[in-house]
Protein backbone atom coordinates (compact mmCIF):
# COMPACT_ATOMS: atom_id res chain seq x y z
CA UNK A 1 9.75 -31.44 -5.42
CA UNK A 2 12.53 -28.84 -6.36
CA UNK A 3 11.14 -29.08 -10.29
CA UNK A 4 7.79 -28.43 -9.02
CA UNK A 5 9.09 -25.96 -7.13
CA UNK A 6 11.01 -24.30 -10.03
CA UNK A 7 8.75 -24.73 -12.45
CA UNK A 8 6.27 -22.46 -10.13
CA UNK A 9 8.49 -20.23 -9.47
CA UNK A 10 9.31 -19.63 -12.76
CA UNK A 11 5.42 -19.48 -13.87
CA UNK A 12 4.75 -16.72 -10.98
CA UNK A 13 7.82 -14.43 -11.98
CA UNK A 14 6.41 -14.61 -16.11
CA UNK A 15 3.12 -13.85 -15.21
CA UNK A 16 4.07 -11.13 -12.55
CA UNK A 17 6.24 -9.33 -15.31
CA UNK A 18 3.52 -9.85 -17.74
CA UNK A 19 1.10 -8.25 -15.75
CA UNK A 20 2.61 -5.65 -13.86
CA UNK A 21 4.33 -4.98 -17.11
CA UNK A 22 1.00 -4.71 -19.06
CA UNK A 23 -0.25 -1.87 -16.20
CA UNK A 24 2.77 0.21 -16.61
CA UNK A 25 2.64 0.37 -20.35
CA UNK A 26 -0.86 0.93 -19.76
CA UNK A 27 -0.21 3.41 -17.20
CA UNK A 28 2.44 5.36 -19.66
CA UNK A 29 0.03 5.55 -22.52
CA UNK A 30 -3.11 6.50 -20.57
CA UNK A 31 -3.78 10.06 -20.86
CA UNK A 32 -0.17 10.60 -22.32
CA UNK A 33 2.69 13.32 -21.14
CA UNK A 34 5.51 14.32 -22.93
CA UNK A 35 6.73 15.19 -19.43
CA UNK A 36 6.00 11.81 -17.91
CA UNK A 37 8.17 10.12 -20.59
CA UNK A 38 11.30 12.74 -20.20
CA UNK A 39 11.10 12.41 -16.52
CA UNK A 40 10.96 8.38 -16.69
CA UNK A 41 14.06 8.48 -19.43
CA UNK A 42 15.94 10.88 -17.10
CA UNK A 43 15.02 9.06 -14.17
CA UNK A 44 15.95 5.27 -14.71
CA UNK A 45 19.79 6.54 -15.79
CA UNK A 46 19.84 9.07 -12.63
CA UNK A 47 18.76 5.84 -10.15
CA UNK A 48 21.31 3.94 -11.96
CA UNK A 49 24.22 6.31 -11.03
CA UNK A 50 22.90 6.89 -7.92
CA UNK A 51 22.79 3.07 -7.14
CA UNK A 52 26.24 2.95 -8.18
CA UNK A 53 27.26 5.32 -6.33
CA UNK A 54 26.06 3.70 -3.19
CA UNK A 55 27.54 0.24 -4.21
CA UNK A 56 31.03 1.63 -4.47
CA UNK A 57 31.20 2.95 -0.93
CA UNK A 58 29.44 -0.45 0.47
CA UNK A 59 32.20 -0.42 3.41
CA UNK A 60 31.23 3.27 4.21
CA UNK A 61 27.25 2.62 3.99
CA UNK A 62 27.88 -0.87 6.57
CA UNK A 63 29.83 1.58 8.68
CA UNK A 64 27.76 4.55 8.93
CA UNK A 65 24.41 3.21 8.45
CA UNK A 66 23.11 3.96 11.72
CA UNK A 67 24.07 7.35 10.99
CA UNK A 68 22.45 7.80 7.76
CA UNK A 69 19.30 6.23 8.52
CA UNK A 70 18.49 8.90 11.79
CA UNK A 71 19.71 12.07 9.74
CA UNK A 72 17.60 10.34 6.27
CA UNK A 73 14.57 9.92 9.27
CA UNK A 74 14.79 13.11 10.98
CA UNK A 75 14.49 14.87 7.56
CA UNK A 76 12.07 13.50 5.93
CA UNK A 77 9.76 14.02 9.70
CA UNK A 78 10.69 17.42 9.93
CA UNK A 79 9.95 18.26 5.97
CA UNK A 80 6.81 16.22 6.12
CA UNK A 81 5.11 18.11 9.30
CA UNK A 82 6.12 21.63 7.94
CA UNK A 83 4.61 20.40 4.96
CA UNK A 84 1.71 18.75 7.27
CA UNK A 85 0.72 22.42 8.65
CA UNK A 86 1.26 24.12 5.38
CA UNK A 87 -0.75 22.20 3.54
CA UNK A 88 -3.97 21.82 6.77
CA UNK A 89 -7.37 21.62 4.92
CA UNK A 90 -10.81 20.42 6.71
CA UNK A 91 -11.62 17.01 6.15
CA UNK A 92 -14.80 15.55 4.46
CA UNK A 93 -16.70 12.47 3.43
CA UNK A 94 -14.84 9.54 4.60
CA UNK A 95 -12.03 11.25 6.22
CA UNK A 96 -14.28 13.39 7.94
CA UNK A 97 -15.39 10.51 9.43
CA UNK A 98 -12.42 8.88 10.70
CA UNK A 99 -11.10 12.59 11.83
CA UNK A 100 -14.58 13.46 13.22
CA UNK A 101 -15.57 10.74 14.33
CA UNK A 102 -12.49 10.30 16.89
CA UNK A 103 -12.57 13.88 18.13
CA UNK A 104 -16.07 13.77 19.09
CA UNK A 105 -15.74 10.51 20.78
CA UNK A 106 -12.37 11.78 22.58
CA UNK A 107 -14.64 14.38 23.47
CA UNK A 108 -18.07 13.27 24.06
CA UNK A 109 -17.52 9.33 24.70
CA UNK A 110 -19.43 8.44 21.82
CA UNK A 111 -19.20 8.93 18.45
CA UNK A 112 -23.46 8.99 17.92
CA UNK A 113 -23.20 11.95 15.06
CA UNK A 114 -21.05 9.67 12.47
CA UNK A 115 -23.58 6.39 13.36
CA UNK A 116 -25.32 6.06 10.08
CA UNK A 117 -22.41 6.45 8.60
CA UNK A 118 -20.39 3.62 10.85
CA UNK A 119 -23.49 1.49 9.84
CA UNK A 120 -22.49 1.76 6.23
CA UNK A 121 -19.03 1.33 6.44
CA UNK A 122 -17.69 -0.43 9.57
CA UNK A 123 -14.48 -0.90 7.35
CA UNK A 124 -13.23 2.25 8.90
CA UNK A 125 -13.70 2.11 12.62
CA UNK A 126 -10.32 0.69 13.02
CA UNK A 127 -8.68 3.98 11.04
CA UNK A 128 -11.30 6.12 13.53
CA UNK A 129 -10.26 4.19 16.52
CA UNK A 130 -5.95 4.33 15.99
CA UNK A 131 -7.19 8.43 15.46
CA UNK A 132 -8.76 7.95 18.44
CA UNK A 133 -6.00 6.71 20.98
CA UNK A 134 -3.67 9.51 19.98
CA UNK A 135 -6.64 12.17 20.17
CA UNK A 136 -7.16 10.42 23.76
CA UNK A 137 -3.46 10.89 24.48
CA UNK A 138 -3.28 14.09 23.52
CA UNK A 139 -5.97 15.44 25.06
CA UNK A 140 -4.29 13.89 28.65
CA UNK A 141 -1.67 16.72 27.92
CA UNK A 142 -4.34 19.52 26.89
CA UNK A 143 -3.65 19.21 23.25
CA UNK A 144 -6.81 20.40 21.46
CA UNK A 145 -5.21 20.56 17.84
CA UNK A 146 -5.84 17.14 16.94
CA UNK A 147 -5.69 17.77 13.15
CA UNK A 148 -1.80 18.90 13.63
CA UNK A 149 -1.63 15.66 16.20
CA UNK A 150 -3.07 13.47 13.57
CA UNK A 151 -1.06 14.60 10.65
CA UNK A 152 2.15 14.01 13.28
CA UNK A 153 1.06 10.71 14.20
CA UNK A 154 0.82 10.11 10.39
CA UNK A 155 4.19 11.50 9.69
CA UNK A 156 5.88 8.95 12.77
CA UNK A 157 3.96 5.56 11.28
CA UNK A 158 5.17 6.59 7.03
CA UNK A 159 8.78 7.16 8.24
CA UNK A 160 9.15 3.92 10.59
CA UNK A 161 7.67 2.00 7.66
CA UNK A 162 10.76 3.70 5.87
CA UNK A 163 13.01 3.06 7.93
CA UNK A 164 11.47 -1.01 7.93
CA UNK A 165 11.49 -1.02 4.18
CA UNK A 166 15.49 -0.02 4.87
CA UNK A 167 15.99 -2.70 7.54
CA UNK A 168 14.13 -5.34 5.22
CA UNK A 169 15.87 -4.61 2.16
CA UNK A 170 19.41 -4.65 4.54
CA UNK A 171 17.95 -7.84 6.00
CA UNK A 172 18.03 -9.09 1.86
CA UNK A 173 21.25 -7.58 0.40
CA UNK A 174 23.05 -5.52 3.14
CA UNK A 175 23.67 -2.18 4.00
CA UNK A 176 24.34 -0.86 0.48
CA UNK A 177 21.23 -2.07 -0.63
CA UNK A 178 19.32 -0.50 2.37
CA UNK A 179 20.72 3.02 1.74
CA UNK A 180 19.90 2.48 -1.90
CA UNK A 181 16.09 2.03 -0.72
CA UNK A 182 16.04 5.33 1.13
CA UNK A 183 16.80 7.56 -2.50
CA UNK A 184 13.30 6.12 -3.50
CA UNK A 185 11.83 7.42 -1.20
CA UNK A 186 13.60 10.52 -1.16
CA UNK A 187 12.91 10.84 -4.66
CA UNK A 188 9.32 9.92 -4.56
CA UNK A 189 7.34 13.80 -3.99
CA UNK A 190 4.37 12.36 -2.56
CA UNK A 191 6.46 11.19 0.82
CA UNK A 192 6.49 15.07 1.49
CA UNK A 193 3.27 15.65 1.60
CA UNK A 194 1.96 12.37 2.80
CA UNK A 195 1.65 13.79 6.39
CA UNK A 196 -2.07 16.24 6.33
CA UNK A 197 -3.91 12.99 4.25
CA UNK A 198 -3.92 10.88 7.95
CA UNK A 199 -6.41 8.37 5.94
CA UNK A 200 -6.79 4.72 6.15
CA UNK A 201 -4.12 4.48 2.80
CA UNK A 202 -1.49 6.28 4.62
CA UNK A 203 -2.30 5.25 8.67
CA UNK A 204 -1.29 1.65 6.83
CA UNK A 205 1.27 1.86 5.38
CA UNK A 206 3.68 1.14 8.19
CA UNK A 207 2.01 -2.54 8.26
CA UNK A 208 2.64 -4.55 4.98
CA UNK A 209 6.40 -3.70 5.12
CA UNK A 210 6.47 -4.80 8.97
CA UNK A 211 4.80 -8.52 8.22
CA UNK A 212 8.06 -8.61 5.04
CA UNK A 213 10.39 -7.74 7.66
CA UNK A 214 9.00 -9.98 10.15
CA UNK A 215 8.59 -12.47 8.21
CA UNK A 216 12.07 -12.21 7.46
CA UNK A 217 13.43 -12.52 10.75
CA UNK A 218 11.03 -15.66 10.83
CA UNK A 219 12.68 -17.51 7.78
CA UNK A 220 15.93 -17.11 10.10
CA UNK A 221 14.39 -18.26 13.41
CA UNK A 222 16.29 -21.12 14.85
CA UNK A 223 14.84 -21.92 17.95
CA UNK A 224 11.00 -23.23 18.01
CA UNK A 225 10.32 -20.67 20.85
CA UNK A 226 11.19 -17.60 17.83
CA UNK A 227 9.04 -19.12 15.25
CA UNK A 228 6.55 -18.88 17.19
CA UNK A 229 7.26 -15.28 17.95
CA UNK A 230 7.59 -14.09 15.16
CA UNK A 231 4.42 -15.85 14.27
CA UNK A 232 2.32 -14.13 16.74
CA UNK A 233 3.60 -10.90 15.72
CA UNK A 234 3.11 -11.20 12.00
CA UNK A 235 -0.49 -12.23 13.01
CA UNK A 236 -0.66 -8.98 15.47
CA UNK A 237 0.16 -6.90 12.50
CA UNK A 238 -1.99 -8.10 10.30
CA UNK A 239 -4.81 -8.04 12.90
CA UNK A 240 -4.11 -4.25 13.51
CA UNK A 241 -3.36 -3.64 9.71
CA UNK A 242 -6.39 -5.27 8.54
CA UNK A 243 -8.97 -3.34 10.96
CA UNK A 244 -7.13 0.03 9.56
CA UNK A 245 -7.07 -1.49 5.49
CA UNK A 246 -8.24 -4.97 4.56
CA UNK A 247 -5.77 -5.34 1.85
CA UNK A 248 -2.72 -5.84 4.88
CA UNK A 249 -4.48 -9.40 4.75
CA UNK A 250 -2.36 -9.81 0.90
CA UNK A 251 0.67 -9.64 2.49
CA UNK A 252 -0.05 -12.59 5.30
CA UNK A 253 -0.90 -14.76 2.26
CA UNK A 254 1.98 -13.90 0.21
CA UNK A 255 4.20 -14.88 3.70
CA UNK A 256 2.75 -17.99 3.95
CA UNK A 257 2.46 -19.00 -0.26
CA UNK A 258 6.75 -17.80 0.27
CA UNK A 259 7.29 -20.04 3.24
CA UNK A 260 6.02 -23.43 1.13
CA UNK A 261 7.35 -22.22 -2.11
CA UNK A 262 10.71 -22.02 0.24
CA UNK A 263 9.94 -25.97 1.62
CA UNK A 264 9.84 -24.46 5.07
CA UNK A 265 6.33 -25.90 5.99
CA UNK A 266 6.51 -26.49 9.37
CA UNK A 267 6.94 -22.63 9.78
CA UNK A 268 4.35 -22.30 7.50
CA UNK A 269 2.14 -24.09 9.50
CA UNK A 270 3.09 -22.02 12.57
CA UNK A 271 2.61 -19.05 11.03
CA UNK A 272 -0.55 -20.29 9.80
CA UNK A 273 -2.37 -21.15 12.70
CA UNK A 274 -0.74 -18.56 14.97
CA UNK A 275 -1.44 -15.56 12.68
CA UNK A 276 -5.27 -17.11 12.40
CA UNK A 277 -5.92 -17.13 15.93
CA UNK A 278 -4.34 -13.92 16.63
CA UNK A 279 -6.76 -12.93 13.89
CA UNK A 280 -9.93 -14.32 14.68
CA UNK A 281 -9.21 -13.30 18.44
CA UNK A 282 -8.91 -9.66 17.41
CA UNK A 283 -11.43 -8.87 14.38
CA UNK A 284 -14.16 -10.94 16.78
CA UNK A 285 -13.15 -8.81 19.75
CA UNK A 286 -12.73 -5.54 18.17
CA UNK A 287 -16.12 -6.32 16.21
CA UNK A 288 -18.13 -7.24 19.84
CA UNK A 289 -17.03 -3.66 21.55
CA UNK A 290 -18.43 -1.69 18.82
CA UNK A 291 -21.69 -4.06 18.34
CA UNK A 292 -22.30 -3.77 22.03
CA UNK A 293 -21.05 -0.43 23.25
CA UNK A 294 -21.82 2.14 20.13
CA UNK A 295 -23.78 0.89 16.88
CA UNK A 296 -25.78 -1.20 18.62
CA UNK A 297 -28.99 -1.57 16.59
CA UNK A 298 -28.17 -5.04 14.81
CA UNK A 299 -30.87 -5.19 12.60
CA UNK A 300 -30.01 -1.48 11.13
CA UNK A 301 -26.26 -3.12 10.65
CA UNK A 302 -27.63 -5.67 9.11
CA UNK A 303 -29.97 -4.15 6.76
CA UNK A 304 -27.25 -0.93 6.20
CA UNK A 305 -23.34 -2.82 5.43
CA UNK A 306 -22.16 -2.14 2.38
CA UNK A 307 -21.57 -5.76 1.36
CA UNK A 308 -17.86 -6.32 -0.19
CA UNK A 309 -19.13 -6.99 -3.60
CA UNK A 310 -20.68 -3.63 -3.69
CA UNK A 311 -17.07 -2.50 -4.52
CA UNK A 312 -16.61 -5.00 -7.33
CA UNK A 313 -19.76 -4.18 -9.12
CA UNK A 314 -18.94 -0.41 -8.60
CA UNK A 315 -15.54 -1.64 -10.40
CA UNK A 316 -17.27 -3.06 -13.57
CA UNK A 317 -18.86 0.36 -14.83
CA UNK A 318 -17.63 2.73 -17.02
CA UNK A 319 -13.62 3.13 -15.66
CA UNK A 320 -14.69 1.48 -12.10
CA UNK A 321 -14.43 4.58 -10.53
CA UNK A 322 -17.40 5.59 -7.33
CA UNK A 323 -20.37 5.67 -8.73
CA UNK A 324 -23.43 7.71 -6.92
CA UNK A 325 -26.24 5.20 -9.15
CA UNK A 326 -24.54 1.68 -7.89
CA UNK A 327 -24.56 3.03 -4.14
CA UNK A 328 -28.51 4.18 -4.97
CA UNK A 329 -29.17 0.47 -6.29
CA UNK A 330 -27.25 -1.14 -3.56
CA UNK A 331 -29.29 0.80 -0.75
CA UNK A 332 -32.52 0.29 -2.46
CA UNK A 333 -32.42 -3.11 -1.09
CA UNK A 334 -34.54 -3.34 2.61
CA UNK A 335 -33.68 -6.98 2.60
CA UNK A 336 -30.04 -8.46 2.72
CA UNK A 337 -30.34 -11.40 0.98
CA UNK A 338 -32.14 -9.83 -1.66
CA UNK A 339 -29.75 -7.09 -2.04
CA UNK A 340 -26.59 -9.53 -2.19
CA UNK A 341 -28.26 -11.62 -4.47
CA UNK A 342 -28.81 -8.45 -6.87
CA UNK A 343 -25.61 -7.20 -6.48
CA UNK A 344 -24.39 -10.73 -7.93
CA UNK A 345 -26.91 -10.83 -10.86
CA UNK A 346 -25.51 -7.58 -11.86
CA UNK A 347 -22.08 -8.55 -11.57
CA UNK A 348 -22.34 -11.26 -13.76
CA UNK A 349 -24.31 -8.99 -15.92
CA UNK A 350 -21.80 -6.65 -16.64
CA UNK A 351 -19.07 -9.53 -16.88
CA UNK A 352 -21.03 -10.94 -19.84
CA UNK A 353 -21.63 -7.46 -21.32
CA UNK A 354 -18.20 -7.09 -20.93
CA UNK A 355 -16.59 -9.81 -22.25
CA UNK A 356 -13.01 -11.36 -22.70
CA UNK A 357 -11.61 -8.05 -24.88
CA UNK A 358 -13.93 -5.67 -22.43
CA UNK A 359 -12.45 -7.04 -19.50
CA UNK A 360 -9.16 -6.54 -20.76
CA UNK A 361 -9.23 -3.03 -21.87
CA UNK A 362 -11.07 -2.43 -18.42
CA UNK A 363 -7.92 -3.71 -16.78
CA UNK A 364 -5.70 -1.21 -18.70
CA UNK A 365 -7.69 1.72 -17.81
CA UNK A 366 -8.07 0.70 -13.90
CA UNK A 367 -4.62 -0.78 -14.12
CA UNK A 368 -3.31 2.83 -14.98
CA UNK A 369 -5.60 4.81 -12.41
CA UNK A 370 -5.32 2.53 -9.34
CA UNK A 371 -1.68 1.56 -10.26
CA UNK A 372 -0.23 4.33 -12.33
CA UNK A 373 -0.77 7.28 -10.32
CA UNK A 374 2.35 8.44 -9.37
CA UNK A 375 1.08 11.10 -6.76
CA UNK A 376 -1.06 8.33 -4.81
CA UNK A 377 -4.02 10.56 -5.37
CA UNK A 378 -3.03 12.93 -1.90
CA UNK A 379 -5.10 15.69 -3.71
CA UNK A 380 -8.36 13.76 -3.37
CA UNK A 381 -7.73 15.40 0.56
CA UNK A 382 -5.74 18.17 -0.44
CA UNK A 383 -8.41 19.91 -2.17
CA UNK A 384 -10.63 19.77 0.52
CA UNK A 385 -10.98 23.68 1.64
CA UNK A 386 -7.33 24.40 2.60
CA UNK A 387 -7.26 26.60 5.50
CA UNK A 388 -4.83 28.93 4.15
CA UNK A 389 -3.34 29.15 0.16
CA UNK A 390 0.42 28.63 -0.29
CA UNK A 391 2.65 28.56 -3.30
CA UNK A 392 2.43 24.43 -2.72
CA UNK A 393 -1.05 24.92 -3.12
CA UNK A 394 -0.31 26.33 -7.00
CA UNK A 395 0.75 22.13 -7.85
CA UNK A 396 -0.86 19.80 -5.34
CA UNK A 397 -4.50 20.93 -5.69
CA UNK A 398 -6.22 19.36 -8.94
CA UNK A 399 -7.28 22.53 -10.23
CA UNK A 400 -4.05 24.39 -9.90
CA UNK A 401 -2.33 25.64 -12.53
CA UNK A 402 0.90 23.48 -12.56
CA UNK A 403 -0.63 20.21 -10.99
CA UNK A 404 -0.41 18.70 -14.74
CA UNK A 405 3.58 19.11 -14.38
CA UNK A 406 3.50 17.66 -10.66
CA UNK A 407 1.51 14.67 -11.43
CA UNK A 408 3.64 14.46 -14.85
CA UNK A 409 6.64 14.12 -12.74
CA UNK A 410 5.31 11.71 -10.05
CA UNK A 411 3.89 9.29 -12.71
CA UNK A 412 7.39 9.29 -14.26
CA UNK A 413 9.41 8.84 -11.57
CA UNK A 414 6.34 5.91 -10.32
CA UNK A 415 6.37 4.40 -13.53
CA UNK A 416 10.43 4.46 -13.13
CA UNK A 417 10.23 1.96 -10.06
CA UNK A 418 7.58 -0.02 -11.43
CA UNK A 419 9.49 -0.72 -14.67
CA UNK A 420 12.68 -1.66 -12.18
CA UNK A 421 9.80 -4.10 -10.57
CA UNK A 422 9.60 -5.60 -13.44
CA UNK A 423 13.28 -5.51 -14.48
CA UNK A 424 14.04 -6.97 -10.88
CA UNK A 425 11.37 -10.16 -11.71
CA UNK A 426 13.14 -10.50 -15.07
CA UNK A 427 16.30 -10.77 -13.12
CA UNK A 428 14.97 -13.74 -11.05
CA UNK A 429 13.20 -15.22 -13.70
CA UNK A 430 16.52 -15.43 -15.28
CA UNK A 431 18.10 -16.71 -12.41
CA UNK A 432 15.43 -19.75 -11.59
CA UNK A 433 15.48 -20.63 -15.20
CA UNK A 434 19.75 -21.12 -15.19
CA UNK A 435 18.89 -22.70 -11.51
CA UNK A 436 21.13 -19.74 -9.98
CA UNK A 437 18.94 -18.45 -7.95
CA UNK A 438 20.40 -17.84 -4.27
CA UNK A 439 17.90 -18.37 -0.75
CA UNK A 440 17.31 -14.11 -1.08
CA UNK A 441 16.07 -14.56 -4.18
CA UNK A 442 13.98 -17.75 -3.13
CA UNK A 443 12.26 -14.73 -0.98
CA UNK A 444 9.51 -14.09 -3.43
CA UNK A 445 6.48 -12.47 -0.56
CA UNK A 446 7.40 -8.93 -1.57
CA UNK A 447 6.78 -9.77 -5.20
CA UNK A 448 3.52 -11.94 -4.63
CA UNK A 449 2.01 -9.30 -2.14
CA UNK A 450 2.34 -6.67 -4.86
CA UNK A 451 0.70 -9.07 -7.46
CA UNK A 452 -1.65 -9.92 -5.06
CA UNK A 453 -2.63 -6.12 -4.65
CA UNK A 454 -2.68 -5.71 -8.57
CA UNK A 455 -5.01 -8.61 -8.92
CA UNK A 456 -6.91 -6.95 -6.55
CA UNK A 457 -7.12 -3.75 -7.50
CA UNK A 458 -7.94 -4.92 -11.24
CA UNK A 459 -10.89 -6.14 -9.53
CA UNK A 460 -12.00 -3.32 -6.35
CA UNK A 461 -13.30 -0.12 -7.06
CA UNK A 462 -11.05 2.23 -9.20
CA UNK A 463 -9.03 5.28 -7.17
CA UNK A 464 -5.09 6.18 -6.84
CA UNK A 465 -5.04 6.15 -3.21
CA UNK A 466 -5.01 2.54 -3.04
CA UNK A 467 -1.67 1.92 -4.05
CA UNK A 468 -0.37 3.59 -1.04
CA UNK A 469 0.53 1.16 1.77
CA UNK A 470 2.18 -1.12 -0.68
CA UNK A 471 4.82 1.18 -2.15
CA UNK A 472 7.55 0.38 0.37
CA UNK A 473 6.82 -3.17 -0.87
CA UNK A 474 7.06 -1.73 -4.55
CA UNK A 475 10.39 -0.52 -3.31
CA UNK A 476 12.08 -3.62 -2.01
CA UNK A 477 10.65 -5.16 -5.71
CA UNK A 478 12.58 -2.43 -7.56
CA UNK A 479 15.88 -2.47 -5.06
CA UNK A 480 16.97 -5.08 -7.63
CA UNK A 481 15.77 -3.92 -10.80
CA UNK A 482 18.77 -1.93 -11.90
CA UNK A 483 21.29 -5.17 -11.44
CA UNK A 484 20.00 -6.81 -14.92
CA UNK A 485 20.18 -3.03 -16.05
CA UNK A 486 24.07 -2.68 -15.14
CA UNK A 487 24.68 -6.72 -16.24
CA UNK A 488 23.21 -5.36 -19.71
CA UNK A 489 25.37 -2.55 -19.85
CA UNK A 490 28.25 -4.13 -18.96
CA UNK A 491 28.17 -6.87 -21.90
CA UNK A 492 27.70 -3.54 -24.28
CA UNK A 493 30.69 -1.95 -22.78
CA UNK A 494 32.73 -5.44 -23.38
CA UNK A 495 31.15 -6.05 -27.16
């Protein structure tokens, strides 16, 4: 069992480096900057000091952690919703919707202008309905500025998944390693101006990094009553995350895949059945309210859901970017069945059209737009009509002057991290292959979620955005990456 075990393990960390390695090449060459490559070679040396900076004072970061983590969260929340009202813009298309959407049913009860729309995409009631509770709140206290409550509530759920990507990478290697995490993010631009783009991506993000931690805290559970805790709550979080973003659901499996790679199958089993119920409970109930109380025309739902492969056709043409002409041939369709059944003919049309060396270079290009985009594609909301025009207009928007040089920057210090991702599966690789690896590095979820999420993306519709509520994961992936980098030196220094 423990060969089988290794061998796996060892056959998961190759491919993931192969892979994720492949993107960010891919990624680096892709619409090449001189920029992106100077900020990536000053970058990877600055972490490195920085990380060794931290690991010198480990008795200082134990002691003070506390400390550093408020101070490290009260910044970043007060930059982010200056930033938030600086940057205000009116939403449109799909945000619109959410944003819209909730403030007309805060206000009306019903949400009966955004229908059609709802009809299309059910996918996003759950980001219209967390909108929604907080509008509802607010309006309790005679709060009528729900764009500056929503890019608040935004700002609160990015840093607590922060501060959880801290706790779970303290929960892995200690305090050093949890103050470590924080310079990421404090070095990572987007996280400023996260705040204003209160979209599914970002209302998400808090919810992959909370099923790591928790599932964590579940590996330790001693007592049956905490497994099944834990359980429950790793299969709450996933229920909320997966009405807000279906790809939360990647983490669950990589929890569960980690829990028998680790032997621990009773807890897998647990966590299995209690995170399926919890679920099934929630999707089916969540599903029933809106059926019966607001789009309640069942044949128009029927006839009008985008089906889920809509989005993987979309992803075979031309970079797999949206696509006006695939959402004209998948509404042409009055009939379902005959619609899905299209969809699928064309799919396997454009596979064969394709073919092996197609597919491949298709994967570089998404690879590099859905993976390699170091700003996490914030300007896609951005640009809609800012209210007012500020000198942090003159970088974020896509047509300003110096967004070249922003998004040169980003991708270099994103491509920085993702490198250390790979760097950090080398590490392990190395470790399962000399049989040194230790029970934190038998914690491989973090590193099959994010391979999960590539696989996926390599396959979904092409955009930047949806990267976003997996970066804390790409985080606690990186933490690591420098330790083969220092090892290497090291054995220089001593040659």
């Amino acid at each position: 069992m423990e060969k089988t075990i290794r061998a796996l393990t060892v056959a998961f960390y190759s491919v993931f480096i192969l892979l994720i390695g492949y993107i960010t090449l891919a990624s680096l060459v892709a619409d090449f900057s001189p920029l992106t490559l100077i900020t990536l070679l000053l970058f990877l040396p600055g972490i490195y000091f920085i990380r060794r900076a931290i690991f010198k004072h480990d008795a200082f970061m134990l002691k003070h952690y506390k400390k550093l983590l408020f101070f490290f969260a009260a910044f970043m929340l007060i930059l982010q919703i200056i930033f938030g009202c600086i940057l205000r813009f009116d939403p449109v298309f799909d945000m619109d919707a959410i944003y819209g959407g909730a403030i007309e049913w805060v206000e009306t009860g019903t949400f009966a202008s955004y229908y059609d729309y709802y009809y299309y995409f059910p996918n996003n009631l759950g980001g219209m309905s967390l909108l929604y509770i907080f509008f509802k709140l607010a309006s309790y206290l005679g709060i009528s500025d729900f764009f500056t409550v929503g890019l608040i509530v935004n700002s609160i759920l990015s840093v607590c998944a922060m501060l959880i990507c801290s706790l779970t990478a303290k929960e892995l290697g200690g305090a050093k390693h949890a103050v470590f995490i924080l310079a990421f993010f404090l070095c990572s631009p987007p996280f400023y101006f996260i705040a204003p783009a209160f979209y599914t991506d970002s209302l998400s993000l808090i919810f992959p990094i909370l099923i790591i931690y928790l599932a964590l805290r579940l590996r330790r559970a001693v007592q049956p009553w905490q497994t099944a805790v834990f359980s429950v709550l790793i299969g709450l979080t996933a229920s909320i995350g997966m009405l807000i973003k279906s790809t939360v659901i990647i983490t669950l499996l990589a929890v569960i895949i980690c829990l028998l790679m680790n032997k621990k199958l009773l807890k897998a089993l647990v966590c299995c059945l209690c995170s399926a119920c919890v679920i099934i409970i929630s999707l089916t109930a969540f599903n029933s309210y809106f059926a019966s109380r607001h789009l309640t025309d069942a044949e128009k739902a029927r006839i009008q859901n985008t089906p889920y492969t809509h989005w993987l056709m979309m992803g075979l043409k031309g970079t797999g970017g949206y696509n006006a002409a695939d959402y004209e041939f998948t509404r042409s369709f009055e009939d379902p069945i005959e619609r899905n059944q299209a969809i699928n003919r064309e799919i396997r049309r454009r596979i064969s059209e394709l073919g092996p060396a197609g597919l491949i270079e298709l994967a570089a290009v998404k690879g590099a737009l859905s993976m390699g985009n170091g700003t996490y594609a914030l300007s896609d909301f951005l640009d809609d009509s800012p209210v007012r025009q500020s000198p942090l207009h003159s970088f974020l928007l896509y047509s300003s002057p110096y967004y070249p040089a922003y998004s040169s920057i980003c991708c270099g210090i994103h491509l920085s991290i993702m490198f250390l991702a790979v760097m950090s599966a080398l590490e392990k690789l190395l470790a399962a292959l000399k049989k040194k690896y230790t029970e934190p590095a038998r914690f491989m979820a973090p590193y099959i979620a994010f391979f999960g999420l590539a696989l996926f993306l390599l396959m979904w519709e092409t955009s930047g955005r949806y990267i976003t509520n997996y970066i804390p994961i790409l985080f606690i992936c990186a933490a690591q990456g420098p330790e083969l980098l220092n090892r290497l030196i090291f054995k220089i220094k001593r040659h």
